[in-house]
Protein backbone atom coordinates (compact mmCIF):
# COMPACT_ATOMS: atom_id res chain seq x y z
CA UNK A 1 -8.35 48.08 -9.63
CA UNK A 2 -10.11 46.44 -7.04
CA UNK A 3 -8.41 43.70 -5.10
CA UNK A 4 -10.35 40.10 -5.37
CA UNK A 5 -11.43 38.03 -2.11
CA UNK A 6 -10.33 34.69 -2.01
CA UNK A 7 -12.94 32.99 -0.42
CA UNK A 8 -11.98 29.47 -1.03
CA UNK A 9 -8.04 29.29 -1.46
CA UNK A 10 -5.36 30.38 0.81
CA UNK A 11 -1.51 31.05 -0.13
CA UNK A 12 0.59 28.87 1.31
CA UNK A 13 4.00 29.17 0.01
CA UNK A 14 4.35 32.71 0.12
CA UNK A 15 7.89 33.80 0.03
CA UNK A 16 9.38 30.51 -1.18
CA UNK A 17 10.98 29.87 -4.70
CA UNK A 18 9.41 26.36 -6.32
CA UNK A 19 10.56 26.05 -9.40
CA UNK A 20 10.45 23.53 -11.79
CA UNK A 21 13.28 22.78 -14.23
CA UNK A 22 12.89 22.94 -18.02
CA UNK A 23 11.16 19.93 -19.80
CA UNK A 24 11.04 18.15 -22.94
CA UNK A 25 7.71 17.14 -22.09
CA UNK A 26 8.63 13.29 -23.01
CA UNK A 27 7.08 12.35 -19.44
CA UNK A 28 3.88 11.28 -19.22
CA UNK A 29 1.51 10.17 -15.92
CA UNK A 30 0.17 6.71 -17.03
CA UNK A 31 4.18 5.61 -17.77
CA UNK A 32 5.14 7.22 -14.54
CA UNK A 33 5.27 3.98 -12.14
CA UNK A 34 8.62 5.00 -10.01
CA UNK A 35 6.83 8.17 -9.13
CA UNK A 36 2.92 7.32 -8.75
CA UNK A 37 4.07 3.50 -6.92
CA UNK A 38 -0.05 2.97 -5.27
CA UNK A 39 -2.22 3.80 -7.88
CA UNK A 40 -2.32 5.41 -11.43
CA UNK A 41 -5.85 5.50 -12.70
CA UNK A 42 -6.34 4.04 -16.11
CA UNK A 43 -8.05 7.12 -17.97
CA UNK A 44 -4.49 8.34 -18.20
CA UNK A 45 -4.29 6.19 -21.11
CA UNK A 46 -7.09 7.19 -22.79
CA UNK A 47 -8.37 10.44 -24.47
CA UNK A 48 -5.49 11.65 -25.29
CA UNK A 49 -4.45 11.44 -21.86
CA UNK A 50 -1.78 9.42 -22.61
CA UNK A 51 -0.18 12.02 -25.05
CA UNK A 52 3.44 13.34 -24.26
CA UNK A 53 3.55 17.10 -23.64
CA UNK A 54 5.17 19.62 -24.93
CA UNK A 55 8.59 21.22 -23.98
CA UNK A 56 8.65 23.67 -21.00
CA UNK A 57 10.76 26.09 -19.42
CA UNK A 58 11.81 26.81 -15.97
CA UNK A 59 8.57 27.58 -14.02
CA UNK A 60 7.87 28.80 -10.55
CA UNK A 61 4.50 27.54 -9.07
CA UNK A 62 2.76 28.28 -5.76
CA UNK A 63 1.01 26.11 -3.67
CA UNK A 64 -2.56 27.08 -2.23
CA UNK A 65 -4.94 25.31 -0.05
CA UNK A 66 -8.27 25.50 0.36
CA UNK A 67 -9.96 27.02 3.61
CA UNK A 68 -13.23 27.40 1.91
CA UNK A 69 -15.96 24.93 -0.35
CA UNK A 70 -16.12 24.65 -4.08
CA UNK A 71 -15.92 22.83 -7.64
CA UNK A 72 -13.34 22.37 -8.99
CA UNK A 73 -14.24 25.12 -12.18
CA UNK A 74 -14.60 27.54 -8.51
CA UNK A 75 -11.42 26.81 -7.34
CA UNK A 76 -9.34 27.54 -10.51
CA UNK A 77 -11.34 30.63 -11.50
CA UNK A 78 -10.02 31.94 -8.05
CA UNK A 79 -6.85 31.75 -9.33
CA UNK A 80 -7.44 33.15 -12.40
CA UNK A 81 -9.98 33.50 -14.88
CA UNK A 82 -7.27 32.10 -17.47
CA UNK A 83 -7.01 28.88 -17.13
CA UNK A 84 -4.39 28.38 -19.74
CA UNK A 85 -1.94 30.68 -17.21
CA UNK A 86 -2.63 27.70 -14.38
CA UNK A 87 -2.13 24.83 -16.55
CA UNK A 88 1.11 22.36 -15.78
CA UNK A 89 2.23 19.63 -18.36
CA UNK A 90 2.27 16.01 -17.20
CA UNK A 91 6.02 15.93 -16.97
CA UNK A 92 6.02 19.01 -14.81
CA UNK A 93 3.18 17.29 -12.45
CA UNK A 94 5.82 14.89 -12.32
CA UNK A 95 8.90 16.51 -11.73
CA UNK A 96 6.76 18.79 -8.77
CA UNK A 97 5.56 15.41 -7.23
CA UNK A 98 9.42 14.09 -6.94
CA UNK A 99 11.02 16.99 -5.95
CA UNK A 100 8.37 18.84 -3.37
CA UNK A 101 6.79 15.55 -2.54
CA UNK A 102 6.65 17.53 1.07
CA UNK A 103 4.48 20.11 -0.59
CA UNK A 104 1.72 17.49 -1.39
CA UNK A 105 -1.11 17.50 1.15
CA UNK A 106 -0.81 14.45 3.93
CA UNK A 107 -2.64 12.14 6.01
CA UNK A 108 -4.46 10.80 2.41
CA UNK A 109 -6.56 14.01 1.46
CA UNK A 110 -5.55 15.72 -2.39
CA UNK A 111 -3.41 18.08 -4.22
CA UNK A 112 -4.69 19.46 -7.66
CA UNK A 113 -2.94 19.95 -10.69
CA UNK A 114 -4.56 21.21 -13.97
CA UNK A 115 -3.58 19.84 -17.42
CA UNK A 116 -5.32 20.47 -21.08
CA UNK A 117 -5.42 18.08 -23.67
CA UNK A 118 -6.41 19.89 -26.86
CA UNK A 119 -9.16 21.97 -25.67
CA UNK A 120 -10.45 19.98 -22.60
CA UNK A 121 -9.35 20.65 -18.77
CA UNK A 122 -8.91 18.74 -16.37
CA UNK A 123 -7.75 18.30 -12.80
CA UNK A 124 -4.97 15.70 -11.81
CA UNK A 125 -6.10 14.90 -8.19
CA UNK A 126 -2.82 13.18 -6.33
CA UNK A 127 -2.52 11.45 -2.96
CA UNK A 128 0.16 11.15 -0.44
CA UNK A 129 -0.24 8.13 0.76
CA UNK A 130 1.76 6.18 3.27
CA UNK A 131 2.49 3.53 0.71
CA UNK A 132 3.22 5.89 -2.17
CA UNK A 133 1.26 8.50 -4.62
CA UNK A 134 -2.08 7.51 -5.99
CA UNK A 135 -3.11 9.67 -8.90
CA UNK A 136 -6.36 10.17 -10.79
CA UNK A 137 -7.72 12.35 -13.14
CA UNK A 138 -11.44 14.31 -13.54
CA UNK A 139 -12.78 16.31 -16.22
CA UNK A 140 -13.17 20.19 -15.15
CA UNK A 141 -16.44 20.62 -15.52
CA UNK A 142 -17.19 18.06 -12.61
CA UNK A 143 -19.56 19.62 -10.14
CA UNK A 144 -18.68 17.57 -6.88
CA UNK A 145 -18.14 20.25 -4.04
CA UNK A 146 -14.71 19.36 -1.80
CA UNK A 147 -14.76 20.75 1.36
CA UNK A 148 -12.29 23.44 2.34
CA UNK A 149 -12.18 21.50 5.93
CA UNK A 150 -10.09 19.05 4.29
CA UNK A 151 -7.60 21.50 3.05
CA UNK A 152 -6.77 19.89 -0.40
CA UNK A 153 -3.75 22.01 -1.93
CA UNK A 154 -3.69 23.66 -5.37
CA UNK A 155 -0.17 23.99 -7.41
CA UNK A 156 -0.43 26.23 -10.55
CA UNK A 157 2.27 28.46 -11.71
CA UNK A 158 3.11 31.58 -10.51
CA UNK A 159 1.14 34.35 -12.59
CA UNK A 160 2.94 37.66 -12.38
């Protein structure tokens, strides 16, 4: 089998251990106000958005950040062309953002996170900001090109 290039992500946390500890899934992002203090964008309680999860069990993720341009359907499809193996519940966005707040990317720029609702993807874009974590939400499909420059990070579980 031949190996694939990743042309727009880099591994970052090679040789680590991130896991996440099981979840009942009762957490959701727009009721998250200790953990997201500057901003939580108000789709999260629409759409469904504002749905609890379901229950989860202990998961190891990566972190990977990008070196090269894309959408946001390029950069997941690097990952894996499965995007149900990549997706995170709200609660576990959650739980990753308190306990590897470190692993977030600084100085303002993004780290992506993708959820489903039903059948629909879509990416949970958070910021480390000095005053706290500002999170937001886009749909997938959204064609805006981010610039690997900027070196947003990517947390998805590990696939083995």
């Amino acid at each position: 089998m031949k190996a694939r290039k990743n042309n727009i992500l880099k591994l970052i946390s090679q040789g680590l251990r991130l896991v996440l500890y099981p979840s009942d899934g009762s957490e959701s992002i727009i009721e998250a106000k200790k953990t997201f203090t500057e901003y939580i964008q108000g789709d999260f309680g629409k759409n469904g958005l504002e749905e609890k999860g379901i229950a989860t069990e202990e998961t190891e993720v990566v972190v990977h950040e990008m070196v090269g341009d894309g959408t946001s359907p390029q950069i997941f499809a690097e990952l894996s062309p499965d995007l149900d193996k990549l997706v995170l519940t709200q609660h576990q966005i959650i739980q990753f953002c308190q306990r590897f707040r470190a692993w977030l990317r600084q100085k303002g720029f993004s780290t992506f996170f993708l959820m489903k609702v039903d059948d629909s993807y879509y990416v949970v874009v958070v910021h480390n900001d000095p005053n706290g974590l500002d999170v937001r939400v886009r749909n997938l499909i959204d064609t805006q090109v981010w610039p690997g420059e900027n070196h947003r990070r990517i947390v998805s579980p590990k696939i083995v």
